[in-house]
C-alpha atoms as a PDB file:
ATOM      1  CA  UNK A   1     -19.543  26.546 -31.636  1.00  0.00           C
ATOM      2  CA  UNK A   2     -17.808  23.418 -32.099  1.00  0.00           C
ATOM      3  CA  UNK A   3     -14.304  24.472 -32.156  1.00  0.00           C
ATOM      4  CA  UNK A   4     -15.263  26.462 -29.162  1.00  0.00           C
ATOM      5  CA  UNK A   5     -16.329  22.803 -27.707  1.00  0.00           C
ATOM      6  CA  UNK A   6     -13.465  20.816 -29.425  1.00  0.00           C
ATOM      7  CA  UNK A   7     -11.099  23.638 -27.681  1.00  0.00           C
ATOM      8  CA  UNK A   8     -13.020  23.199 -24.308  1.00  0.00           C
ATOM      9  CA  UNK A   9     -12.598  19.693 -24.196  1.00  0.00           C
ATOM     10  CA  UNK A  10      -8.917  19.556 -25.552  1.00  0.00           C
ATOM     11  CA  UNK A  11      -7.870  21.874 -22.383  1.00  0.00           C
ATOM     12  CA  UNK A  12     -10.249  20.048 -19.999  1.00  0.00           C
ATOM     13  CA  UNK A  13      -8.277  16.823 -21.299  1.00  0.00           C
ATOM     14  CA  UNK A  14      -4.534  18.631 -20.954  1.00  0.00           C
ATOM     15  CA  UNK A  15      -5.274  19.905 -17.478  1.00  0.00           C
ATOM     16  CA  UNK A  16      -6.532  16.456 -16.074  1.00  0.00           C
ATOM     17  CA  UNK A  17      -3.563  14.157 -17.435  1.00  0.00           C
ATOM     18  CA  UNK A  18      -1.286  16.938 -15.671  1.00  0.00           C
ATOM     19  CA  UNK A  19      -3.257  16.428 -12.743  1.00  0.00           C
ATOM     20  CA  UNK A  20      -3.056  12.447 -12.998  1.00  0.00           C
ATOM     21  CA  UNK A  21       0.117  11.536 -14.540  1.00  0.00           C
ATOM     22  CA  UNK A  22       3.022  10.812 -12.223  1.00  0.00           C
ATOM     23  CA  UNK A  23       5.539  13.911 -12.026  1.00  0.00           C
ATOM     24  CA  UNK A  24       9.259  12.996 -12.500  1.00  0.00           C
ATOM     25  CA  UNK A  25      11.834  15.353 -12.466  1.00  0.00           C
ATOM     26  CA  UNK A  26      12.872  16.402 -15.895  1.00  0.00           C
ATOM     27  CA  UNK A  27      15.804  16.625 -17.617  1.00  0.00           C
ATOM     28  CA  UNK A  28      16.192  19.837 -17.698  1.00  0.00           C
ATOM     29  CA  UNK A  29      15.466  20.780 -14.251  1.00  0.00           C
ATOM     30  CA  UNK A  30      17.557  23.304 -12.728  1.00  0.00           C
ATOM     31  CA  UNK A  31      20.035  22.641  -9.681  1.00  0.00           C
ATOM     32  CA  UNK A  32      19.408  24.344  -6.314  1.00  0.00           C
ATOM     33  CA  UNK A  33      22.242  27.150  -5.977  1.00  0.00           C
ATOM     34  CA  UNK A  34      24.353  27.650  -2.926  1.00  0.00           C
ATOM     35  CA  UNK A  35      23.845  31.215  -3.740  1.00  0.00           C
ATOM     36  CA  UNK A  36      20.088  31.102  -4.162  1.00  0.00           C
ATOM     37  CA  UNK A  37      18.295  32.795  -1.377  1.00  0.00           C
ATOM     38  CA  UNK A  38      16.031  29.948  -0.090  1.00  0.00           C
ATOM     39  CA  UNK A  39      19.543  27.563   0.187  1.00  0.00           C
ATOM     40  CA  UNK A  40      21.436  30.294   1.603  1.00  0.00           C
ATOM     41  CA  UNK A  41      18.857  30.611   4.380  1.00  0.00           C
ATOM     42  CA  UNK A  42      18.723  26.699   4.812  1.00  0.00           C
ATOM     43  CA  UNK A  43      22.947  26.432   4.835  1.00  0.00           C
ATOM     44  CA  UNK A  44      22.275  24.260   1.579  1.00  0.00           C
ATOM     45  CA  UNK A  45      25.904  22.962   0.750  1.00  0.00           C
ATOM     46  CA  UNK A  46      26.289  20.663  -2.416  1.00  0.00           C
ATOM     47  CA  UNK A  47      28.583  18.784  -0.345  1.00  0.00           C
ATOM     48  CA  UNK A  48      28.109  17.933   3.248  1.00  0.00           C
ATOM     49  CA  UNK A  49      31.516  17.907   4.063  1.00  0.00           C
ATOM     50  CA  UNK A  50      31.584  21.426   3.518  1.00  0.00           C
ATOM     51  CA  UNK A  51      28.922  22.039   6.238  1.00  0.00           C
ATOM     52  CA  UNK A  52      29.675  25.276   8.614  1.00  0.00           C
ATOM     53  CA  UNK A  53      29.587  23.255  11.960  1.00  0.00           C
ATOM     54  CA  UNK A  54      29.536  26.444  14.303  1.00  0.00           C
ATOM     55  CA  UNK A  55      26.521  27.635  12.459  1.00  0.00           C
ATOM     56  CA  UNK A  56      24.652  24.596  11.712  1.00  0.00           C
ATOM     57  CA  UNK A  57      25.829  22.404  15.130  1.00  0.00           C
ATOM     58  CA  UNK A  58      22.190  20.553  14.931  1.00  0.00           C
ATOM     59  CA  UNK A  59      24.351  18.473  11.638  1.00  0.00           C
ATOM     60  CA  UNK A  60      25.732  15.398  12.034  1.00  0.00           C
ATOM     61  CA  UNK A  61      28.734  13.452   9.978  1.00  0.00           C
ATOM     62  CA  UNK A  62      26.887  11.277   7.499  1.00  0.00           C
ATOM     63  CA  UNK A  63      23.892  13.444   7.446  1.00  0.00           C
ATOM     64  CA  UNK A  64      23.016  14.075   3.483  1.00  0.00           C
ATOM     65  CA  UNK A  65      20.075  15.048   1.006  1.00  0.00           C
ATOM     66  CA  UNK A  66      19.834  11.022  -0.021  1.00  0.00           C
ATOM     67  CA  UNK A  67      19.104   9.937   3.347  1.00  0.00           C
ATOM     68  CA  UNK A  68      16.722  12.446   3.892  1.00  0.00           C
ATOM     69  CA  UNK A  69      12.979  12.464   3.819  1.00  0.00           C
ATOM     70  CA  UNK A  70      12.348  15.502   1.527  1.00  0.00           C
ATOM     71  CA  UNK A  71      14.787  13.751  -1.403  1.00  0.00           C
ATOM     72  CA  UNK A  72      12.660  12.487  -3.856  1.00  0.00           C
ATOM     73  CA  UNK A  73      15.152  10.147  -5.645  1.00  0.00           C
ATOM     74  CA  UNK A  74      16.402   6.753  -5.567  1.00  0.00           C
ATOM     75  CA  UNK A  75      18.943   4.913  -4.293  1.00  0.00           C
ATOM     76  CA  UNK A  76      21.958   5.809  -6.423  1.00  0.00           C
ATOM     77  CA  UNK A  77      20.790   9.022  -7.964  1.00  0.00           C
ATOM     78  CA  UNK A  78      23.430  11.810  -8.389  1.00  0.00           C
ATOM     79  CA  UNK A  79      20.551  14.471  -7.871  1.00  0.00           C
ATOM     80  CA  UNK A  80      17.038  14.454  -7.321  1.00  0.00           C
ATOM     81  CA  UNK A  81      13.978  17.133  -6.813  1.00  0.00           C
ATOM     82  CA  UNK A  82      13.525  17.889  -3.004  1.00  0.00           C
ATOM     83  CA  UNK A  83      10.093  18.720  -1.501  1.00  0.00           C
ATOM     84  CA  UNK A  84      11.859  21.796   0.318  1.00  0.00           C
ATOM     85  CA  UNK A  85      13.111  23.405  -3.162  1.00  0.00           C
ATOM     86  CA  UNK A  86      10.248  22.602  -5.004  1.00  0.00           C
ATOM     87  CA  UNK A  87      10.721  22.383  -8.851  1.00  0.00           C
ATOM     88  CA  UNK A  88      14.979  22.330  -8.450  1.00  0.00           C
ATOM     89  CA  UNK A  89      17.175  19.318  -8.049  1.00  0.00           C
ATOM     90  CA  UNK A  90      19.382  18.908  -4.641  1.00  0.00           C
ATOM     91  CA  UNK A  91      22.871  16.945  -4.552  1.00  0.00           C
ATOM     92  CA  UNK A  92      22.718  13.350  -2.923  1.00  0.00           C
ATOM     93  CA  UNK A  93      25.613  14.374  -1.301  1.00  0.00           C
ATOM     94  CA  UNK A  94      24.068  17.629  -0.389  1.00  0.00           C
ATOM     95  CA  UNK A  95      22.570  19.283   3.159  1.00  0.00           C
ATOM     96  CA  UNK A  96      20.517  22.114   4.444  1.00  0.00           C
ATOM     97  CA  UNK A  97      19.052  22.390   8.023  1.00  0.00           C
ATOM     98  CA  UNK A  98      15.700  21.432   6.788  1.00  0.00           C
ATOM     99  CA  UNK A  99      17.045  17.305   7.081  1.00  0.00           C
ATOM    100  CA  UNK A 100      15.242  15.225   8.537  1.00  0.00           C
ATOM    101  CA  UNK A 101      16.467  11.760   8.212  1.00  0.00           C
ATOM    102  CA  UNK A 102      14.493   9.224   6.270  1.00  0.00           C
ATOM    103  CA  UNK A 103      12.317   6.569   8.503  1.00  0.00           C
END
């Protein structure tokens, strides 16, 4: 009965610093994929530059994933996670049509 307990309590512990503890992105989190079907269907481009204009007109020059409100990096950082591709990493110098520009 008490390893039952010990085990209880152990998991109990494990599931509420998950719950608590800040998330950063880890090293080992995978990149969004221009060929992945969520980006495809959002015009994700690792490189704004590369936009489709005709498709996505609603884009704007200087429009990127670090300016917008979804990126969940810093200043400065290459990549970051994105609220919109939750779990993956988006370019800073990325786009899809989901950008809304930071306020």
């Amino acid at each position: 009965m008490k390893s039952s307990r010990r085990s209880f309590m152990f998991t109990v512990a494990g599931v509420a610093s998950a719950l608590v503890l800040p998330r950063e992105a880890s090293a080992d989190a995978t990149p969004v994929l221009e060929s992945d079907t969520n980006a495809q269907a959002l015009g994700y481009r690792t490189d704004a530059s590369k936009v489709d204009r005709a498709k996505y007109p609603k884009f704007q020059a200087g429009q990127a994933c670090a300016s917008c409100q979804f990126f969940q990096g810093k200043a400065g950082d290459a990549t970051a996670p994105c609220t919109i591709f939750a779990g993956k990493l988006v370019n800073a110098k990325g786009w899809c049509s989901a950008y809304v520009k930071k306020a």
